[in-house]
Protein backbone atom coordinates (compact mmCIF):
# COMPACT_ATOMS: atom_id res chain seq x y z
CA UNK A 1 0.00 0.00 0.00
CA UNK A 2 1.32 3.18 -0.78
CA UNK A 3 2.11 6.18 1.86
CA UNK A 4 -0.61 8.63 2.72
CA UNK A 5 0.41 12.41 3.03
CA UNK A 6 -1.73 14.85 4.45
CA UNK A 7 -0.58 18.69 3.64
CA UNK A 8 -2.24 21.46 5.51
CA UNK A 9 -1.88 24.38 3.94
CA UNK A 10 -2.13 23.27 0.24
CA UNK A 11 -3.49 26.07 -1.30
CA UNK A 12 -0.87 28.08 -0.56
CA UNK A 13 2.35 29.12 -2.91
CA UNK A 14 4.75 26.53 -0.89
CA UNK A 15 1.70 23.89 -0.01
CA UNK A 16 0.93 23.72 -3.66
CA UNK A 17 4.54 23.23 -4.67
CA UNK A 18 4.55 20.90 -2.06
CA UNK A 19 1.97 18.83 -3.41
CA UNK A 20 3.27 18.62 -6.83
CA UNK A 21 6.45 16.88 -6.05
CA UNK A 22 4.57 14.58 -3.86
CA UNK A 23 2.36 14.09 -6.75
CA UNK A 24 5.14 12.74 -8.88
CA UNK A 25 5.63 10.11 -6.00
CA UNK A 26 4.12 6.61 -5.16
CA UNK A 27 1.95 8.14 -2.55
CA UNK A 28 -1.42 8.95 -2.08
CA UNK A 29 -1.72 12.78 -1.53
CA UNK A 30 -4.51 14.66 0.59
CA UNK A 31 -5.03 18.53 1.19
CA UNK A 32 -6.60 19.85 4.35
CA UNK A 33 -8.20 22.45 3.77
CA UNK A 34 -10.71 24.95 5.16
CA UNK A 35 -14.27 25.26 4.39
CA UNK A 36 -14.21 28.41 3.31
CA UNK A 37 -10.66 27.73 1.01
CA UNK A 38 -11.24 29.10 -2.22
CA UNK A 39 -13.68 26.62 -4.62
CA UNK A 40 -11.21 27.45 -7.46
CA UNK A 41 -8.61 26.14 -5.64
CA UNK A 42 -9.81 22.80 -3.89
CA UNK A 43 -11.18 21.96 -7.90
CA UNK A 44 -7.83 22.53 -9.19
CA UNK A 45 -6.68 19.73 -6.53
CA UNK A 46 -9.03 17.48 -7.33
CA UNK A 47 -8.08 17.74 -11.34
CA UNK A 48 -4.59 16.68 -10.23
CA UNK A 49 -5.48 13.57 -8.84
CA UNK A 50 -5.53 15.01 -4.92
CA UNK A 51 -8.21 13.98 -2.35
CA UNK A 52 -9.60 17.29 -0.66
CA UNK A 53 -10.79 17.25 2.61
CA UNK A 54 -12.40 20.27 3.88
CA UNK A 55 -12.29 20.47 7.91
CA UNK A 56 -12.87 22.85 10.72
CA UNK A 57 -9.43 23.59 11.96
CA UNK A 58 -10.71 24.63 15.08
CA UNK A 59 -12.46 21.08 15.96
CA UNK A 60 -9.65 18.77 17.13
CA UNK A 61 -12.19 15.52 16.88
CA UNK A 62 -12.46 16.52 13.14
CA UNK A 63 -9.10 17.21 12.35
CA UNK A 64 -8.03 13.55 13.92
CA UNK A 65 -11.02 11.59 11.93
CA UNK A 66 -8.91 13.75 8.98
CA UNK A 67 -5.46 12.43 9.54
CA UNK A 68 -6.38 8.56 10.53
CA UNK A 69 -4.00 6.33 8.73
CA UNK A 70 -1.45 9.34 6.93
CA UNK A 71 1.89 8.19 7.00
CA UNK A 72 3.11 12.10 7.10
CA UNK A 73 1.48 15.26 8.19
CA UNK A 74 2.98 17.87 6.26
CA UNK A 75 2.17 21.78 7.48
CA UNK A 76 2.82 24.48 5.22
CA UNK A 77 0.46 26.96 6.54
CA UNK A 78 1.83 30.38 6.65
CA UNK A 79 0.57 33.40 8.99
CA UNK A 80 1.29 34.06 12.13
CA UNK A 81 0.26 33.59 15.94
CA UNK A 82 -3.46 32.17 14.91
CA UNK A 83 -1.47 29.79 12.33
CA UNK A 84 1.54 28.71 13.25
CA UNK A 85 1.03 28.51 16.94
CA UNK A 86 -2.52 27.61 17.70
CA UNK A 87 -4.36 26.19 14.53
CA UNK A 88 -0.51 24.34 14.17
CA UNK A 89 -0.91 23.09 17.58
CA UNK A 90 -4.36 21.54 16.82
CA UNK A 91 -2.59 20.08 13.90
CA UNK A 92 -0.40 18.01 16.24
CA UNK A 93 -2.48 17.52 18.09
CA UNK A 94 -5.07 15.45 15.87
CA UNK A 95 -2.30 13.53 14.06
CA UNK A 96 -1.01 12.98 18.05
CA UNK A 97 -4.69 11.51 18.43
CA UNK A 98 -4.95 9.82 15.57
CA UNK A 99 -1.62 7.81 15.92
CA UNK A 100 -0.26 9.92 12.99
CA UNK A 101 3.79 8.64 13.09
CA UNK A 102 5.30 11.72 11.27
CA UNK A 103 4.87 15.43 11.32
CA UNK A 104 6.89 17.87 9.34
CA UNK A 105 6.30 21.87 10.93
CA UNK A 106 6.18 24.52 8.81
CA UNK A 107 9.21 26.39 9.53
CA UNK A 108 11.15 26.59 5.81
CA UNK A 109 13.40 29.33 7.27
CA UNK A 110 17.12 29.98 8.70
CA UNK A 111 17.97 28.09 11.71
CA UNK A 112 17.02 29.43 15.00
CA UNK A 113 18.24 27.28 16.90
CA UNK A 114 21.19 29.31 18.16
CA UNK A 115 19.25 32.64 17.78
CA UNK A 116 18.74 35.04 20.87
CA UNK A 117 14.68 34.51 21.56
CA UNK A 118 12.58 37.79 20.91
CA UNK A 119 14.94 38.95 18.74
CA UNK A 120 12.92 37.94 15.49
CA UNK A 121 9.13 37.64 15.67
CA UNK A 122 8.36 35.44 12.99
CA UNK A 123 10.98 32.81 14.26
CA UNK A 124 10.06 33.07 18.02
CA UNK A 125 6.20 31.94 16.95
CA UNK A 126 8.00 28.72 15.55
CA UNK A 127 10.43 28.71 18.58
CA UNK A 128 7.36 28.66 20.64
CA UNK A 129 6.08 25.21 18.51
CA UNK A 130 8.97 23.70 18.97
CA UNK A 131 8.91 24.07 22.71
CA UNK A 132 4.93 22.93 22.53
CA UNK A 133 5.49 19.87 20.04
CA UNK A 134 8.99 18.43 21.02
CA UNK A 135 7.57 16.06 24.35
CA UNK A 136 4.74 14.84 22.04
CA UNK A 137 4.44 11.22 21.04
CA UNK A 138 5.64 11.70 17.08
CA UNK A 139 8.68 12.09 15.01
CA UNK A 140 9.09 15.45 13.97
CA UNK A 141 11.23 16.67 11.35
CA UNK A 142 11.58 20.70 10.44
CA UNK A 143 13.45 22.18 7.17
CA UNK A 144 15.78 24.97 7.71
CA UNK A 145 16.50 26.35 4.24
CA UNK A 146 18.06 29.37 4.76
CA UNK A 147 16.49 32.30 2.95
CA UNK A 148 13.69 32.13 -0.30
CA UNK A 149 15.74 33.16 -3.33
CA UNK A 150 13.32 34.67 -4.71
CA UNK A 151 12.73 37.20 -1.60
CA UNK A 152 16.10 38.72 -2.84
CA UNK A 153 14.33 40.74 -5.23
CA UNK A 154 11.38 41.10 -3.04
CA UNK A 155 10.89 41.28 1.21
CA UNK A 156 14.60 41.35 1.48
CA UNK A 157 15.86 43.63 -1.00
CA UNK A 158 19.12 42.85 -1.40
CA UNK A 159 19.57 43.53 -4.70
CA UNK A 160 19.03 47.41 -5.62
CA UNK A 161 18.42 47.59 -9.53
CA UNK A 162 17.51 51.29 -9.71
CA UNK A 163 21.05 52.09 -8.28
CA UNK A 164 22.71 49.06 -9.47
CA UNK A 165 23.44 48.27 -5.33
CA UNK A 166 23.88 45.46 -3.96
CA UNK A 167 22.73 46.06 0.11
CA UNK A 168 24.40 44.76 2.89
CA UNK A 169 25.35 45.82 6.68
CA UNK A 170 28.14 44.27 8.58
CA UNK A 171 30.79 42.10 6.45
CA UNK A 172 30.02 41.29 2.83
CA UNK A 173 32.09 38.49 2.76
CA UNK A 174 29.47 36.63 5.61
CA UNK A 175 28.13 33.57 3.48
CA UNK A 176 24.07 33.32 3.41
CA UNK A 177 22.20 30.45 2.38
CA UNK A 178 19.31 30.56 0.08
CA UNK A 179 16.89 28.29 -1.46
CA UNK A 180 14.26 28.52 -4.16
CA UNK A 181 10.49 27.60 -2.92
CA UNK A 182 10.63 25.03 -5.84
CA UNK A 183 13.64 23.73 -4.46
CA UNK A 184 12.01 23.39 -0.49
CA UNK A 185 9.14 21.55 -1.78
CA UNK A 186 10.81 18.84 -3.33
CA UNK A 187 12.89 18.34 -0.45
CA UNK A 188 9.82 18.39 1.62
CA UNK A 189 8.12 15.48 -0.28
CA UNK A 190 11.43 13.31 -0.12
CA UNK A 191 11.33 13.94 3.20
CA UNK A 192 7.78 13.29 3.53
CA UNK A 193 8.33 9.83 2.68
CA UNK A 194 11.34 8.94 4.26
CA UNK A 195 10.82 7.60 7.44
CA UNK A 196 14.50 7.83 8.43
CA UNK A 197 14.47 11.54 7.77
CA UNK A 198 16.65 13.94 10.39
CA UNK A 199 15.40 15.78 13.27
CA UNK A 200 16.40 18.94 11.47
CA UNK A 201 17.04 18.83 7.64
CA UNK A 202 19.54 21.98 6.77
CA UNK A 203 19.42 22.45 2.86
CA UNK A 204 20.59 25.45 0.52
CA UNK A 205 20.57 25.86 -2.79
CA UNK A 206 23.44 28.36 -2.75
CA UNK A 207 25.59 29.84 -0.17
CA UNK A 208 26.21 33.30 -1.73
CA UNK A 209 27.74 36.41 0.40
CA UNK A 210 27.01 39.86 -0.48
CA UNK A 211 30.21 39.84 -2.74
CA UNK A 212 29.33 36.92 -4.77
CA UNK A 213 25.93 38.50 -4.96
CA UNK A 214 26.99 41.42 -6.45
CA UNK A 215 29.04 39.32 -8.43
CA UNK A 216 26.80 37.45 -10.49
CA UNK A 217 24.22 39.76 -10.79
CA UNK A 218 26.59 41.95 -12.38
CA UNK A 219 27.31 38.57 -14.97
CA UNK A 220 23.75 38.31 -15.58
CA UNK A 221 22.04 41.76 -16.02
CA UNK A 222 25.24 42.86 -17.61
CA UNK A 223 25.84 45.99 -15.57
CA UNK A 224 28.22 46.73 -12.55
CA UNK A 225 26.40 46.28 -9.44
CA UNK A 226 28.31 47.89 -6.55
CA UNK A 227 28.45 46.90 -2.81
CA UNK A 228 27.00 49.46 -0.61
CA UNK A 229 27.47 49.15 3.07
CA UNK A 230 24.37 50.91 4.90
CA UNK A 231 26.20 50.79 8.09
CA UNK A 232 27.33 47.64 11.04
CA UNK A 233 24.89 45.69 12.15
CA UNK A 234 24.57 47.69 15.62
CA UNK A 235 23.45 50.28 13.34
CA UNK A 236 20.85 47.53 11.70
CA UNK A 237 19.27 46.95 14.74
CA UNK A 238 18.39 50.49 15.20
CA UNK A 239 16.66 50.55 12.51
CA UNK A 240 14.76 47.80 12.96
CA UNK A 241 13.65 49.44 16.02
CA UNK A 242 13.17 53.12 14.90
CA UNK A 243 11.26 51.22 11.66
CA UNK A 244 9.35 48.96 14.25
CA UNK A 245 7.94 51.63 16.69
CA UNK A 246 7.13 54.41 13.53
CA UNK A 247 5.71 51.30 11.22
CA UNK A 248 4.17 48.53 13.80
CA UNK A 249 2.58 46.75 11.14
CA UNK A 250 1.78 44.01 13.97
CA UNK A 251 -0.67 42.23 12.00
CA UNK A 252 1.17 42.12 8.66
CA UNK A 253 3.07 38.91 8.06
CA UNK A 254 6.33 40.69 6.21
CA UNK A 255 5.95 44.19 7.80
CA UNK A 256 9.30 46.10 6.48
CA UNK A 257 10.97 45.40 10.08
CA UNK A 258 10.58 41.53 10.07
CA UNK A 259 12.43 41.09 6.64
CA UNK A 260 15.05 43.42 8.50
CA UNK A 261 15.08 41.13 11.07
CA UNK A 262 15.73 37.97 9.12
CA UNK A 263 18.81 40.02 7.40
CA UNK A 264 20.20 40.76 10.68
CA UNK A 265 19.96 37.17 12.00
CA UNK A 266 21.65 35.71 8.80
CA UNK A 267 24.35 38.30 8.35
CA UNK A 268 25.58 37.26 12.36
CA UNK A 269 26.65 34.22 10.91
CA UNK A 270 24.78 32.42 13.85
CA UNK A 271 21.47 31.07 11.32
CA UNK A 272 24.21 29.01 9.47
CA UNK A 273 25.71 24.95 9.17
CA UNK A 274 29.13 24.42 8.21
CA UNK A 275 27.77 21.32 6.61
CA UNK A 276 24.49 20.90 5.17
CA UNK A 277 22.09 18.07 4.67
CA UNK A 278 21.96 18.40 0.67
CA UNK A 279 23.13 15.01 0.00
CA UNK A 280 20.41 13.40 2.37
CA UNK A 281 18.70 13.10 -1.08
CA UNK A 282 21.05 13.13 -3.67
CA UNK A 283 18.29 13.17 -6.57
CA UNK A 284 17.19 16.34 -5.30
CA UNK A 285 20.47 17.94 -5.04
CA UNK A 286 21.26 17.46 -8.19
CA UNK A 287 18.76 18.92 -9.67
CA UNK A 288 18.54 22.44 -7.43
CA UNK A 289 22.30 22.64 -7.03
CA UNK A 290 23.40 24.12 -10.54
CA UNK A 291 25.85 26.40 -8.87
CA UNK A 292 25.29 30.23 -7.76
CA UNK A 293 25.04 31.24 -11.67
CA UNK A 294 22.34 29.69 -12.08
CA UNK A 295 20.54 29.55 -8.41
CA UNK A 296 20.45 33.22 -8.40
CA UNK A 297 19.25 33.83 -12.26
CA UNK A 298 16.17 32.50 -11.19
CA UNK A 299 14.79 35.47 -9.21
CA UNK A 300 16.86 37.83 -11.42
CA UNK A 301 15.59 37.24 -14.61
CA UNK A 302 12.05 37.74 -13.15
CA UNK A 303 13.18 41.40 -13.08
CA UNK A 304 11.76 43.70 -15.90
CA UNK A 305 15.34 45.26 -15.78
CA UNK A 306 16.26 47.62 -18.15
């Protein structure tokens, strides 16, 4: 009989990326979703051979009848403290009742493990699940992938095309890991069904500093891009408050602040593995790890640059 996986959160960018690659497994592949998920959506699922099951996230005796017999409960739900802390919860807590073996969390970020606490909202919510889910009867497994790519040229806007800058604070030689969300997902559905998958699976599909950044985007726009220092990253932190307490933006999910925060975090040096996990599944590897040429191009060439 083949695997069941269960992903929460499927209608989303990463969920549905998610649920590709596992469609181009030997598994059988479910979608939790809400009732009031989007129609267009949940029939787009269906088309692809998914089964949809539309639940009340908030009632924990339907969300276990939902995961009986999965082999894998994978969460990709993105928002924050009424997602990934208290519906998430629930979520364990129904595959915990329903004898569920496996649970990936949705983290898909830098590693926080040797980050100060309240230093980075978005990270402490998923500190917080960690602390909640790691006595619980189930094998949990979390992917630390460093940085999207494609937020380079988006929430963390590295890469200044206007100016032809490439933004940094502290040392542009401190190496950065990023991954593409196509990338994540496929190592999310190997890891899905791989019972013998890590505790914590560290991937990247480039380590790049600010250097190298500036670097190949130079190579593949054609035009010198030029490092610009906006200052050390004492001087990055005071902007994150000055920009936190004149912008709250407390209910956004990417308020200007919080991709400031994530840039301070990996330019310490302290969100990154001298050795990564890339090789856990070599199929995978070889296919995302083309080199920083070509890792970076993707989000690049995206660009309407002129």
């Amino acid at each position: 009989m083949p695997q069941k996986i269960l992903v929460a959160g499927a209608t989303g960018n990463l969920g549905g990326k998610i649920i590709n690659a596992l469609l181009q497994k030997d598994v059988q592949v479910f979608a939790l979703v809400r009732p009031t998920s989007s129609s267009e959506k949940i029939q787009q699922l269906k088309e692809k051979g998914v089964t949809v099951l539309q639940v009340n996230m908030d009632d924990i005796t339907e969300l276990a009848n939902a995961c009986k017999g999965m082999s894998c409960i994978v969460s990709a739900m993105a928002g924050l403290k009424d997602v990934i802390m208290d519906a998430q919860k629930k979520l364990l807590d129904a595959a915990v009742a329903a004898g569920v073996p496996r649970f990936i969390a949705s983290d898909y970020s830098i590693d926080f493990t040797n980050l100060v606490p309240g230093k980075n909202r978005n990270l402490d919510m998923r500190r917080e699940f960690h602390s909640y889910a790691q006595n619980k009867p189930i094998t949990l497994t979390t992917i630390f992938n460093g940085a999207f790519m494609e937020l380079l040229t988006g929430d963390m806007p590295l890469i200044l095309f206007k100016r032809k800058w490439i933004l940094y604070w502290g040392s542009a030689l401190q190496p950065m890991d990023f991954t593409t969300t196509y990338n994540v997902a496929s190592f999310t559905a190997n890891a899905a069904v791989d019972a013998t998958a890590p505790r914590y699976l560290h991937i990247a599909g480039s380590r790049m500093s600010s250097k190298e950044i500036g670097e190949v985007t130079s190579a593949v726009t054609g035009k010198n891009f030029k490092l610009f220092k906006a200052g050390g990253l004492g001087f990055l932190e005071l902007m994150i408050k000055l920009t936190k307490l004149f912008s709250p933006g407390k209910q956004e999910l990417y308020p200007p602040w919080q991709g400031m925060q994530y840039m301070r975090d990996m330019l310490q040096g302290r969100a990154i593995k001298d050795v990564n996990d890339n090789n856990c599944y070599p199929e995978v590897y070889a296919v995302c790890n083309y080199g920083i040429n070509f890792a970076i191009s993707i989000p690049l060439l995206k660009q309407q640059y002129t």
